[in-house]
ModelCIF file with pLDDT and N, C-alpha, C, O atoms, coordinates in Angstrom:
data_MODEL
#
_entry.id   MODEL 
#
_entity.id                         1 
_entity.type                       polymer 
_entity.pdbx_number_of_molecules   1 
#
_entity_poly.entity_id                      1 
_entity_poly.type                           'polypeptide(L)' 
_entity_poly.nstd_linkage                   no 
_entity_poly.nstd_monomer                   no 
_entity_poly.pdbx_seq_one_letter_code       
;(UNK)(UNK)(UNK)(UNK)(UNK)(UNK)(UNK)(UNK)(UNK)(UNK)(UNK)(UNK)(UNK)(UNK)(UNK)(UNK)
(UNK)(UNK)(UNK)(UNK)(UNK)(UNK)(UNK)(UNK)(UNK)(UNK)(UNK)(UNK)(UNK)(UNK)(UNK)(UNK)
(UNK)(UNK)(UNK)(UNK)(UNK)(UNK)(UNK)(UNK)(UNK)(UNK)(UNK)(UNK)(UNK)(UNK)(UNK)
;
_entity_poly.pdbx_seq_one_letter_code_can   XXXXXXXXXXXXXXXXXXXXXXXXXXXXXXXXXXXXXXXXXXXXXXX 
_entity_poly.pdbx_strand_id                 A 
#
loop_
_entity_poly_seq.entity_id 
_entity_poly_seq.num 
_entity_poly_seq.mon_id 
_entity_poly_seq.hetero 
1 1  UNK n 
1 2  UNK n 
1 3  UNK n 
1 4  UNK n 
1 5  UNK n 
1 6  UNK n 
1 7  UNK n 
1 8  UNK n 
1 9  UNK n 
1 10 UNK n 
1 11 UNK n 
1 12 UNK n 
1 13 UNK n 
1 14 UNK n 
1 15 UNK n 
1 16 UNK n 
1 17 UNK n 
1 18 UNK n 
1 19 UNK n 
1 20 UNK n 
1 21 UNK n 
1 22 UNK n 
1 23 UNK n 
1 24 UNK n 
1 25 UNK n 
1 26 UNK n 
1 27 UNK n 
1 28 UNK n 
1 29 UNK n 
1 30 UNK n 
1 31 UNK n 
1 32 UNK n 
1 33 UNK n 
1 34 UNK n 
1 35 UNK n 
1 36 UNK n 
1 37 UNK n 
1 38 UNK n 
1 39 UNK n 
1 40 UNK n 
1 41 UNK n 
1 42 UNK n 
1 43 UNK n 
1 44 UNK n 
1 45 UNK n 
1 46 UNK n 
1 47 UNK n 
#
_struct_asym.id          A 
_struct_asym.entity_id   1 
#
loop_
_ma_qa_metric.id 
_ma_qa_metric.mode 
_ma_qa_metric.name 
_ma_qa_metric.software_group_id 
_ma_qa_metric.type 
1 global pLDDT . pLDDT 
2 local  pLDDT . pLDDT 
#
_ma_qa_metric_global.metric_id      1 
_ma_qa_metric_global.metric_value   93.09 
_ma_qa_metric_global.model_id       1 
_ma_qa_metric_global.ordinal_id     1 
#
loop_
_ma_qa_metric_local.label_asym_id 
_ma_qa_metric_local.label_comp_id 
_ma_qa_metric_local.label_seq_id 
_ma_qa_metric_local.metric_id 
_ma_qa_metric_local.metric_value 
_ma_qa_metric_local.model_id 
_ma_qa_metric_local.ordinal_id 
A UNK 1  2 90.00 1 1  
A UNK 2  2 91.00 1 2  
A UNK 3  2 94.00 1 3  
A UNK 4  2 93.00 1 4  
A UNK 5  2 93.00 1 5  
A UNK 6  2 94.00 1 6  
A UNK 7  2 95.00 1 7  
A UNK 8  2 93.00 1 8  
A UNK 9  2 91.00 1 9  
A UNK 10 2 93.00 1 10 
A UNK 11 2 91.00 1 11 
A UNK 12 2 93.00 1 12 
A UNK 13 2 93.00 1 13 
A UNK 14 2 93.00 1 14 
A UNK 15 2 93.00 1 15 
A UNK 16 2 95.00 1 16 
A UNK 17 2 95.00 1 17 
A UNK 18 2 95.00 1 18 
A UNK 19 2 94.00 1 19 
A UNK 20 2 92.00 1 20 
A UNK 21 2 94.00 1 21 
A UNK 22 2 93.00 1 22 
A UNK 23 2 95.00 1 23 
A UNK 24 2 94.00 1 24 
A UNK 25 2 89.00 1 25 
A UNK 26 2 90.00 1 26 
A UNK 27 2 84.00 1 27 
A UNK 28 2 85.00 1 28 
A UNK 29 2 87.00 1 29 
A UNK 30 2 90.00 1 30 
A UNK 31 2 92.00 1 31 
A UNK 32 2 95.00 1 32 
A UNK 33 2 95.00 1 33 
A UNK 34 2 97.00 1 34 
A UNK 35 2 96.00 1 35 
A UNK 36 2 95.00 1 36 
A UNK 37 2 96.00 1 37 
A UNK 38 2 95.00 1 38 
A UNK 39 2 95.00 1 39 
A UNK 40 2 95.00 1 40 
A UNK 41 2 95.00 1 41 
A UNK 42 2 94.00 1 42 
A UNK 43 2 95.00 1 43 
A UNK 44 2 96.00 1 44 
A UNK 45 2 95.00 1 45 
A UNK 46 2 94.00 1 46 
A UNK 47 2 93.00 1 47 
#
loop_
_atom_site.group_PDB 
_atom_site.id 
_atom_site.type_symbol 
_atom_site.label_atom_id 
_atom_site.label_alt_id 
_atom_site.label_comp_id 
_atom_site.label_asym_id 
_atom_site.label_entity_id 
_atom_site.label_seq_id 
_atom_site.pdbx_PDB_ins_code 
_atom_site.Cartn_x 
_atom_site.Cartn_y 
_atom_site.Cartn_z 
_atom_site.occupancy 
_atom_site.B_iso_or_equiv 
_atom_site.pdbx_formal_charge 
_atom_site.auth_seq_id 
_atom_site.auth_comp_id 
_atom_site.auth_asym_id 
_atom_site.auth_atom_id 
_atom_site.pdbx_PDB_model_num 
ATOM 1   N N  . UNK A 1 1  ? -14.715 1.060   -25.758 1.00 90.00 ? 1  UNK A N  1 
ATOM 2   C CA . UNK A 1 1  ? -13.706 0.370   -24.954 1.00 90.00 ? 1  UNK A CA 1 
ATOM 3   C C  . UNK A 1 1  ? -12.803 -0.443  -25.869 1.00 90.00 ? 1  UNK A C  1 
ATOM 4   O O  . UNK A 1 1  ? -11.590 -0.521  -25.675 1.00 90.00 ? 1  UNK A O  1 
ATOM 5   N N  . UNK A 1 2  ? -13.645 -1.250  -27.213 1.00 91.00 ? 2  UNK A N  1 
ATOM 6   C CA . UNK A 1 2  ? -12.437 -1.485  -28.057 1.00 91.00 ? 2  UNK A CA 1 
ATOM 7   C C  . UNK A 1 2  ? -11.267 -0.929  -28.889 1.00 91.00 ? 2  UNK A C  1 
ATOM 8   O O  . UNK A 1 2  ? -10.174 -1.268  -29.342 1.00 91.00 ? 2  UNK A O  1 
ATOM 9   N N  . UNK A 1 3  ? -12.170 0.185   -28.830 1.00 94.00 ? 3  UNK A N  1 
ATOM 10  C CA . UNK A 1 3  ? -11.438 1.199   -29.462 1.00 94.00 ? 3  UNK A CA 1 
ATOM 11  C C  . UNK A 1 3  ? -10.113 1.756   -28.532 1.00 94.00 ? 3  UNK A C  1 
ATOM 12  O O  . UNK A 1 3  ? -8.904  1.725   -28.763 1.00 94.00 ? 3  UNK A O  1 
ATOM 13  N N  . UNK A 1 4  ? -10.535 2.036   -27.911 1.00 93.00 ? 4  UNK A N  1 
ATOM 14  C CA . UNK A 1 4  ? -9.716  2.467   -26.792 1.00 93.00 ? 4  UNK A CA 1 
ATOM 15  C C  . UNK A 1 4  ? -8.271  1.675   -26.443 1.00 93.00 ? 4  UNK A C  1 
ATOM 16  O O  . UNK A 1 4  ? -7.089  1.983   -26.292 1.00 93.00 ? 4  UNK A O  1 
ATOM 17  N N  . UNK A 1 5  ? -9.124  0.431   -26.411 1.00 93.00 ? 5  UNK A N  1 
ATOM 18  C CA . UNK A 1 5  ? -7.727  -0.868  -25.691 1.00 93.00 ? 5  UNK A CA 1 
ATOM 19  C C  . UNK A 1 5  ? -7.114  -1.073  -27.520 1.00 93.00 ? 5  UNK A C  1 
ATOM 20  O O  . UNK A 1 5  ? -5.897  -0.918  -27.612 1.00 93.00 ? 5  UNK A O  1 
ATOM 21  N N  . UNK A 1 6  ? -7.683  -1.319  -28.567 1.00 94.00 ? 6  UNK A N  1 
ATOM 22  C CA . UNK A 1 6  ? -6.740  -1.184  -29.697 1.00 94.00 ? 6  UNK A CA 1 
ATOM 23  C C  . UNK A 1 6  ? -5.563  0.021   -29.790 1.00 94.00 ? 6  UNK A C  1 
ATOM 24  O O  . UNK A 1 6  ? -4.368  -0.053  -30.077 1.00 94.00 ? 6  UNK A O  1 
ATOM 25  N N  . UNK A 1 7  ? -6.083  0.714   -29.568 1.00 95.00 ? 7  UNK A N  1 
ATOM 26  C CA . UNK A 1 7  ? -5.094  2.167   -29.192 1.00 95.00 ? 7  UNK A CA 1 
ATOM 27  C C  . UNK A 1 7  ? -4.257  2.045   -28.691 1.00 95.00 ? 7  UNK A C  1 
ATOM 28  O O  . UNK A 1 7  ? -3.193  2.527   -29.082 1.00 95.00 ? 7  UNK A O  1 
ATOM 29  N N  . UNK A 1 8  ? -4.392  1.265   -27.485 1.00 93.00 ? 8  UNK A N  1 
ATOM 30  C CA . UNK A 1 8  ? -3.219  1.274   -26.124 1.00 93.00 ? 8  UNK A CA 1 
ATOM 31  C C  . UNK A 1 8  ? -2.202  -0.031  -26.181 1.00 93.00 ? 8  UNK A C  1 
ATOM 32  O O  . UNK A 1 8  ? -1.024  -0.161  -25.847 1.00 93.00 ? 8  UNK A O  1 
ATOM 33  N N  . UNK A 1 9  ? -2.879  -0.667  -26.578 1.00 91.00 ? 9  UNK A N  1 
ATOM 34  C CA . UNK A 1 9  ? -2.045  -2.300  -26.674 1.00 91.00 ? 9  UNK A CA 1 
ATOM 35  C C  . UNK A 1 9  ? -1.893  -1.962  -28.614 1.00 91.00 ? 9  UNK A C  1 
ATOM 36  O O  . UNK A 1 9  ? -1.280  -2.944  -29.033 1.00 91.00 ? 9  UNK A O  1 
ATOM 37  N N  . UNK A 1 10 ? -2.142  -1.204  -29.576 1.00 93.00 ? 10 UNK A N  1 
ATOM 38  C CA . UNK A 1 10 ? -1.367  -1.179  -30.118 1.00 93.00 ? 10 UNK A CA 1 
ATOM 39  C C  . UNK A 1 10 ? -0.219  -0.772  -30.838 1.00 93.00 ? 10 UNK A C  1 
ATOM 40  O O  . UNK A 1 10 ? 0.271   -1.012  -31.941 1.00 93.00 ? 10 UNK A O  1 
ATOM 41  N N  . UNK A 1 11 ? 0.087   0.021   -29.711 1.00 91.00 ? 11 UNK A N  1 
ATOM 42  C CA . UNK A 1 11 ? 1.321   0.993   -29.857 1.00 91.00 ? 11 UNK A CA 1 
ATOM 43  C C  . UNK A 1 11 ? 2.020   -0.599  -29.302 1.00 91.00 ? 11 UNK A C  1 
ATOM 44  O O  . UNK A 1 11 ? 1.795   -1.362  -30.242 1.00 91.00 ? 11 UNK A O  1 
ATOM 45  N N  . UNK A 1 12 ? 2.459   -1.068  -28.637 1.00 93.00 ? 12 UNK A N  1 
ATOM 46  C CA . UNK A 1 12 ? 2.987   -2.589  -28.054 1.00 93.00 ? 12 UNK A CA 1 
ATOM 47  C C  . UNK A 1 12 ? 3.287   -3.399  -29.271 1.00 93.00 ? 12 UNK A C  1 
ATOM 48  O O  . UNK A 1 12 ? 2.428   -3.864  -30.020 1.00 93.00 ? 12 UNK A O  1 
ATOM 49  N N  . UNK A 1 13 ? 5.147   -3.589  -29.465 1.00 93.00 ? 13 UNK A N  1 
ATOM 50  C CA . UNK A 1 13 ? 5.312   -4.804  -29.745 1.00 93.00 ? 13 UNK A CA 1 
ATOM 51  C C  . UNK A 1 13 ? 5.468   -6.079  -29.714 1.00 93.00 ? 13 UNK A C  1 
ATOM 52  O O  . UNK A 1 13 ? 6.038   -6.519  -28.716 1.00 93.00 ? 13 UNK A O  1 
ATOM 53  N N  . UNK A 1 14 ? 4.993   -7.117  -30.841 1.00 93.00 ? 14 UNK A N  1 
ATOM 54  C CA . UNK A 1 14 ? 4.850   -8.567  -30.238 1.00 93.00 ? 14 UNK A CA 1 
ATOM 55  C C  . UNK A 1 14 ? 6.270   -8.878  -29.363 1.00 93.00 ? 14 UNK A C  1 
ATOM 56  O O  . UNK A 1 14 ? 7.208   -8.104  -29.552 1.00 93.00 ? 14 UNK A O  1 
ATOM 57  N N  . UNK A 1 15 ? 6.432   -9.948  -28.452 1.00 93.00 ? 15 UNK A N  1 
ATOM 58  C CA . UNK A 1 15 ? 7.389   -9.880  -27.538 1.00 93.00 ? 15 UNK A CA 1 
ATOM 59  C C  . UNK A 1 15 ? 7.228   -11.539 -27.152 1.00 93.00 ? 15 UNK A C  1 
ATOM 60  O O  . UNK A 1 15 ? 6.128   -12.066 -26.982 1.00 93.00 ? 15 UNK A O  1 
ATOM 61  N N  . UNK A 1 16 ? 8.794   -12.407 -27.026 1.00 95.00 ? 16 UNK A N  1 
ATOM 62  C CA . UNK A 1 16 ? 8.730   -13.640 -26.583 1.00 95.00 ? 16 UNK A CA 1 
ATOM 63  C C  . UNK A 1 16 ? 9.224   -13.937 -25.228 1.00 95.00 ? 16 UNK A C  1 
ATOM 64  O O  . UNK A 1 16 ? 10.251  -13.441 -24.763 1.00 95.00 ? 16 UNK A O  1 
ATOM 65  N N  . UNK A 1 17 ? 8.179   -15.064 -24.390 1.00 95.00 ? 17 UNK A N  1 
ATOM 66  C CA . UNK A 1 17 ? 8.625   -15.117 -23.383 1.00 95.00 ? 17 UNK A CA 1 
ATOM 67  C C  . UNK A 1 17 ? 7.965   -16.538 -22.855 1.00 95.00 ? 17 UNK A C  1 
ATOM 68  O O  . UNK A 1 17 ? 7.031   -17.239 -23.244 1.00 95.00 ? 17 UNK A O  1 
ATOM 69  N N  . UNK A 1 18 ? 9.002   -16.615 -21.683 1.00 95.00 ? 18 UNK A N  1 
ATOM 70  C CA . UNK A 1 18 ? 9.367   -18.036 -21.166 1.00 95.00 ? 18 UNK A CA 1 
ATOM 71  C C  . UNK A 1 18 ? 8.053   -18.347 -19.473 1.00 95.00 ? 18 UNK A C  1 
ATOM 72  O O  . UNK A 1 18 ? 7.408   -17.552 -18.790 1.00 95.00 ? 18 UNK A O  1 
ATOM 73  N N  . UNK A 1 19 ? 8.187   -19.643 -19.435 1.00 94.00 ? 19 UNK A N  1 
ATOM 74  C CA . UNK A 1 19 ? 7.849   -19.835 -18.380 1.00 94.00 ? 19 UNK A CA 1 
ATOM 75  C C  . UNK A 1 19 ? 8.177   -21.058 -17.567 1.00 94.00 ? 19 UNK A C  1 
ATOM 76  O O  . UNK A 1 19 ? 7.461   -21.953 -17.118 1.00 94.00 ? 19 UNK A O  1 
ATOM 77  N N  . UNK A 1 20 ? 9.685   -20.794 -17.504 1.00 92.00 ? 20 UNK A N  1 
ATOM 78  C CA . UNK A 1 20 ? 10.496  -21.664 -16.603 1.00 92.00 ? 20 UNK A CA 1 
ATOM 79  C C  . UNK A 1 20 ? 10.523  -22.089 -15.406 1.00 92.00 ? 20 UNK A C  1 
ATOM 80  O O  . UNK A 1 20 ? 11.431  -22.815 -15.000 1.00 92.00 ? 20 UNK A O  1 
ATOM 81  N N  . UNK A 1 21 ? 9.421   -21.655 -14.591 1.00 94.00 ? 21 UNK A N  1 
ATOM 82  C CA . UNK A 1 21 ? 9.547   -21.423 -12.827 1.00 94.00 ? 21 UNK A CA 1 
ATOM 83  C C  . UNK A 1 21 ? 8.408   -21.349 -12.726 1.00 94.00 ? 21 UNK A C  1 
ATOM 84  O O  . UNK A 1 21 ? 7.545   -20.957 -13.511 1.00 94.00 ? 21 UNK A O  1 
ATOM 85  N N  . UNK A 1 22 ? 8.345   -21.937 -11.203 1.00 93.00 ? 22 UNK A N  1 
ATOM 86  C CA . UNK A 1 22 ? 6.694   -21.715 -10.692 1.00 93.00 ? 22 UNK A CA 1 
ATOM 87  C C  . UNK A 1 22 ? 6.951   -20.443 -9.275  1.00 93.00 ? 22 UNK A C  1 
ATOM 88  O O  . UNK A 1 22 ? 7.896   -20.050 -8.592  1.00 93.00 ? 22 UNK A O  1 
ATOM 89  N N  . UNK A 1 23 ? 5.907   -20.248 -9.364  1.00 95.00 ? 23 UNK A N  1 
ATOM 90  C CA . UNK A 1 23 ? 5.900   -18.643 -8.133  1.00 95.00 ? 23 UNK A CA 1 
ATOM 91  C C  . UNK A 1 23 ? 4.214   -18.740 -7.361  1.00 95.00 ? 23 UNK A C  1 
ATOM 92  O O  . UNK A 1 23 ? 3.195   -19.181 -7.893  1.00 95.00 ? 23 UNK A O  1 
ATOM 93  N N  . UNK A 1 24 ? 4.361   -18.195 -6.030  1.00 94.00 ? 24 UNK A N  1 
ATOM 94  C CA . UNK A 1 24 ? 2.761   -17.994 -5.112  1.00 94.00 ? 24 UNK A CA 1 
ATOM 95  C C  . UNK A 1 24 ? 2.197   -16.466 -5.281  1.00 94.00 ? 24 UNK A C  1 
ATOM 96  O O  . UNK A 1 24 ? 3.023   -15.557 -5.200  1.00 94.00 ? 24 UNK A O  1 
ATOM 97  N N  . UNK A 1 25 ? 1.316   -16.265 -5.428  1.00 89.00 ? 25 UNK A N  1 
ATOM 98  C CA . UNK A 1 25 ? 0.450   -15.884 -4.647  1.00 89.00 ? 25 UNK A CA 1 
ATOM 99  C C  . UNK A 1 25 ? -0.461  -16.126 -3.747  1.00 89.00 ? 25 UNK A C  1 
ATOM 100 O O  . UNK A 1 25 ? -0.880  -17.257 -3.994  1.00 89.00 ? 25 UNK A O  1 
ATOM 101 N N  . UNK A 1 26 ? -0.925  -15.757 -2.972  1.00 90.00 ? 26 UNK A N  1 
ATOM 102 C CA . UNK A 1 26 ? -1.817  -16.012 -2.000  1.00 90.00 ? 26 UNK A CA 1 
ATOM 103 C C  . UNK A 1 26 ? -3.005  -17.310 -2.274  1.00 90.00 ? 26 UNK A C  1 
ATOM 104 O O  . UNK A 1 26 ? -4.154  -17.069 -2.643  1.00 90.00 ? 26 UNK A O  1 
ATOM 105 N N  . UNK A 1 27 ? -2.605  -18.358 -2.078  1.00 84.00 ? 27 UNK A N  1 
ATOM 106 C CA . UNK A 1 27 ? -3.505  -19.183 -2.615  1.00 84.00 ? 27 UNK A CA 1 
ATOM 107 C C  . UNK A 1 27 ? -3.359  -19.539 -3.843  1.00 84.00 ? 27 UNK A C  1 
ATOM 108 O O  . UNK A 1 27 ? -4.065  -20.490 -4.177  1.00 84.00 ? 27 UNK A O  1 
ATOM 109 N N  . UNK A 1 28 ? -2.569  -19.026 -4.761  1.00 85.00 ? 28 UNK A N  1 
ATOM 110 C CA . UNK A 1 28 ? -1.921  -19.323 -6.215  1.00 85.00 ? 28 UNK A CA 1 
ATOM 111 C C  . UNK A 1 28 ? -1.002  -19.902 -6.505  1.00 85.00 ? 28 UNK A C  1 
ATOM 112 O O  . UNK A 1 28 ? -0.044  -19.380 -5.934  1.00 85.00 ? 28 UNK A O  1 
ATOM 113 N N  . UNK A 1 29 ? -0.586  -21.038 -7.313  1.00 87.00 ? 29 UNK A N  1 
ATOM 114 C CA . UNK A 1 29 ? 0.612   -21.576 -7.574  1.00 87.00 ? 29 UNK A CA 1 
ATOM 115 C C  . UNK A 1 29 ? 0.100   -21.147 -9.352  1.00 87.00 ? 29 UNK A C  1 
ATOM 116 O O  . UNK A 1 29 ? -0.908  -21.442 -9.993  1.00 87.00 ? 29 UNK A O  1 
ATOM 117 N N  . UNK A 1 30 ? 1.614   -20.153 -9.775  1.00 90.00 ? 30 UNK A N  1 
ATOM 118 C CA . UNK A 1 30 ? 1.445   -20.090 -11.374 1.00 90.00 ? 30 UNK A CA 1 
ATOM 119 C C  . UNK A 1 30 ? 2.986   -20.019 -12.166 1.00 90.00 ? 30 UNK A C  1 
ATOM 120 O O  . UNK A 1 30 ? 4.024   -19.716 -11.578 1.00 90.00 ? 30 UNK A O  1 
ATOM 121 N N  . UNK A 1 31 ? 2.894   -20.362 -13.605 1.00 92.00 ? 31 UNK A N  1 
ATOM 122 C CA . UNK A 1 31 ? 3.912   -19.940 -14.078 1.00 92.00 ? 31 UNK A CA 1 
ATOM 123 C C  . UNK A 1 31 ? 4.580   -18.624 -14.452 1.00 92.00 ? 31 UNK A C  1 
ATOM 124 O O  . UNK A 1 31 ? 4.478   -17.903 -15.444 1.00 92.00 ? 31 UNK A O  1 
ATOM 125 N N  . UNK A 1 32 ? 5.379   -18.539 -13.210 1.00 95.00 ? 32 UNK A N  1 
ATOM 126 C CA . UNK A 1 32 ? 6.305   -16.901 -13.788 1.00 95.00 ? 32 UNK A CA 1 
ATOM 127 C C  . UNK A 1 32 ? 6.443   -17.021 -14.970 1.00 95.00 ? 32 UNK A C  1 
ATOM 128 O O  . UNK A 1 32 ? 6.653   -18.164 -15.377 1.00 95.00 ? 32 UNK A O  1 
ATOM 129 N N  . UNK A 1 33 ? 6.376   -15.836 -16.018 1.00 95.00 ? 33 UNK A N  1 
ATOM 130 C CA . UNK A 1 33 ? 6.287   -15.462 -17.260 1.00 95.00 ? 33 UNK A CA 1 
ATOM 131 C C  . UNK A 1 33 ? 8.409   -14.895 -16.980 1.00 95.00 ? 33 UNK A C  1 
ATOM 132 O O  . UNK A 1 33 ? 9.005   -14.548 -15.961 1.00 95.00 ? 33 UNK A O  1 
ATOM 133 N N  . UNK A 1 34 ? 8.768   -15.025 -18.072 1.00 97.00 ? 34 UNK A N  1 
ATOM 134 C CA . UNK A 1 34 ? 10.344  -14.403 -17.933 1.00 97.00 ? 34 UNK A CA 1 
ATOM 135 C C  . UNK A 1 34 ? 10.591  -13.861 -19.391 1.00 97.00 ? 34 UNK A C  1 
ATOM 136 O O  . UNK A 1 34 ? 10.362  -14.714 -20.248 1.00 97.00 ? 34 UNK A O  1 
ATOM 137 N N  . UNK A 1 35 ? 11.011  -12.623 -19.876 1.00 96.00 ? 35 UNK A N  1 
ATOM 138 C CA . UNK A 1 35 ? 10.590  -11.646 -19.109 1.00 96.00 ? 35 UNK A CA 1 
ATOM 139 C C  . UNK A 1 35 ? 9.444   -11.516 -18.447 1.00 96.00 ? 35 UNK A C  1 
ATOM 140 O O  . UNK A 1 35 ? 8.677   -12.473 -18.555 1.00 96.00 ? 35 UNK A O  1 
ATOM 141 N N  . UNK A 1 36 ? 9.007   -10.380 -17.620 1.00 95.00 ? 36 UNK A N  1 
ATOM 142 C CA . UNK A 1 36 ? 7.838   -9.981  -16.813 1.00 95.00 ? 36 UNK A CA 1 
ATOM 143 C C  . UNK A 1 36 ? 7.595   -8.400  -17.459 1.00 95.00 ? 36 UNK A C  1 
ATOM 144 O O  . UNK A 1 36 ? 6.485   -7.875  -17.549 1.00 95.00 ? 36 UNK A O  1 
ATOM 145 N N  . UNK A 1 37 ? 8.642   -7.888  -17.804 1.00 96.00 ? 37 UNK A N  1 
ATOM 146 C CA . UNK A 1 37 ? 8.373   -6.416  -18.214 1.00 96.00 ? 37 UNK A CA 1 
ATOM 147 C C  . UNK A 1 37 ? 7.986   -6.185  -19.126 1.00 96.00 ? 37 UNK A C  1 
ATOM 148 O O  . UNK A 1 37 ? 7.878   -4.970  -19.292 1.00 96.00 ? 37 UNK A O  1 
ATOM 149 N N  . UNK A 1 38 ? 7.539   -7.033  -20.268 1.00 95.00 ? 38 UNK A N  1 
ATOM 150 C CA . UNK A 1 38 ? 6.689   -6.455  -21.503 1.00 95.00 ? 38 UNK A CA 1 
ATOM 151 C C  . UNK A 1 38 ? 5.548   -6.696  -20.806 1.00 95.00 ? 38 UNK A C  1 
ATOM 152 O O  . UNK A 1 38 ? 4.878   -5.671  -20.677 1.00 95.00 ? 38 UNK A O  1 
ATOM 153 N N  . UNK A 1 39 ? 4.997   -7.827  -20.226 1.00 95.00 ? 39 UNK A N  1 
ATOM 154 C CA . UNK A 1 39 ? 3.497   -7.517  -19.616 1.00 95.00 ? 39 UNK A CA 1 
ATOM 155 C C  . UNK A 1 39 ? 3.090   -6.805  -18.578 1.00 95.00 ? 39 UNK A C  1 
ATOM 156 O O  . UNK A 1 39 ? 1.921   -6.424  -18.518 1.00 95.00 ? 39 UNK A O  1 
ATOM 157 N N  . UNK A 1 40 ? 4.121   -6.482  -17.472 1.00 95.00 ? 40 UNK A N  1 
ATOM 158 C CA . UNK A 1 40 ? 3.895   -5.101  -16.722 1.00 95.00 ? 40 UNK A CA 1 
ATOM 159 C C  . UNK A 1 40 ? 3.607   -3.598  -17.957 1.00 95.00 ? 40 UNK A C  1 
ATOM 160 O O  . UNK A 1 40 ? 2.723   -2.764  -18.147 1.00 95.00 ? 40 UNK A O  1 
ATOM 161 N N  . UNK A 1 41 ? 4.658   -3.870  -18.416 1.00 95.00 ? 41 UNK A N  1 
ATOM 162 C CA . UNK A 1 41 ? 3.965   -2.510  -19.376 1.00 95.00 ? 41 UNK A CA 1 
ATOM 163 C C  . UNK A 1 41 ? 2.702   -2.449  -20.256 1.00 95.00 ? 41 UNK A C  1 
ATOM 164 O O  . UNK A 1 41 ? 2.253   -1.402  -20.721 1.00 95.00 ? 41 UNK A O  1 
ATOM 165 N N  . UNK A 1 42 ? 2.186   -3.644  -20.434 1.00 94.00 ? 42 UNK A N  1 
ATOM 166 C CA . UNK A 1 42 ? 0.832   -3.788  -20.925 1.00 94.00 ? 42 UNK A CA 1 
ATOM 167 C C  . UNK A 1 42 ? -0.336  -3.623  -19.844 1.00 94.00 ? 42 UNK A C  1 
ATOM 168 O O  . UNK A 1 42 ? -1.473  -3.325  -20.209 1.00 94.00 ? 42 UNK A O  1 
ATOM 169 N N  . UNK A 1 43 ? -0.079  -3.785  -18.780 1.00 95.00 ? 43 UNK A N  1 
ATOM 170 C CA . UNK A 1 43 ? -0.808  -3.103  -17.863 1.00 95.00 ? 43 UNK A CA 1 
ATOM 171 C C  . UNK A 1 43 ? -0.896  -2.134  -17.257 1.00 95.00 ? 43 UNK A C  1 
ATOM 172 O O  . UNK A 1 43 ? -1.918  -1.536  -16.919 1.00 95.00 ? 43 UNK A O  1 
ATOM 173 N N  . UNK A 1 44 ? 0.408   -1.838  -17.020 1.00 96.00 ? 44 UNK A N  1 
ATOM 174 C CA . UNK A 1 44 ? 0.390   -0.082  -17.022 1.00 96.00 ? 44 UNK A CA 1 
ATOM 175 C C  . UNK A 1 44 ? 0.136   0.735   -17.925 1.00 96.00 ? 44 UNK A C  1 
ATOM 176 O O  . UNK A 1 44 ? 0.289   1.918   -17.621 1.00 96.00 ? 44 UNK A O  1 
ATOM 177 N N  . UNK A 1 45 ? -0.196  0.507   -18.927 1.00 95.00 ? 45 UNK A N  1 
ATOM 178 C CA . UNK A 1 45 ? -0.431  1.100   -20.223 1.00 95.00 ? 45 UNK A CA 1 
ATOM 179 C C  . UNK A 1 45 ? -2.187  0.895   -20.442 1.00 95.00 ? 45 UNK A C  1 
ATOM 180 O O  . UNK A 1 45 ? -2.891  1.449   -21.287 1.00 95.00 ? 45 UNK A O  1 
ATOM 181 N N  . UNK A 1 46 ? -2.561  0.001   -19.478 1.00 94.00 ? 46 UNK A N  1 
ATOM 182 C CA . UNK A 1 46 ? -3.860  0.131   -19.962 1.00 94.00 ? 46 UNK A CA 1 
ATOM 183 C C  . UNK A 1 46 ? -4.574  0.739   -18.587 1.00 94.00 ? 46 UNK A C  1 
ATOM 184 O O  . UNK A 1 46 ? -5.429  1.611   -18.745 1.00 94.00 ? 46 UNK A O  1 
ATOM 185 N N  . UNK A 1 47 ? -4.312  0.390   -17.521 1.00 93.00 ? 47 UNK A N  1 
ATOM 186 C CA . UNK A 1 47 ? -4.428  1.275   -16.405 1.00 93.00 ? 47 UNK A CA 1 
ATOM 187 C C  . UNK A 1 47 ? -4.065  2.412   -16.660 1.00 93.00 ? 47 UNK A C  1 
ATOM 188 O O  . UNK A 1 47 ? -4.109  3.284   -15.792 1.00 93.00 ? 47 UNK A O  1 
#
């Protein structure tokens, strides 16, 4: 499995990002990340 997730997250370059804003989920108060799309693609990439 380490092997695996080194593989996948390291094709991924390092990437900077903000967290200017607060946002809900269900019972969640968190900081929106801005961008959002380098870490959507780190999860789709590992899913």
């Amino acid at each position: 499995v380490h092997r695996a997730l080194a593989e996948v997250l390291g094709g991924h370059h390092a990437f900077d990002v903000r967290f200017a804003r607060c946002e809900r989920f269900p019972g969640v108060l968190y900081l929106a990340p801005e961008p959002d799309a380098p870490l959507r693609r780190l999860t789709e990439a590992v899913v």
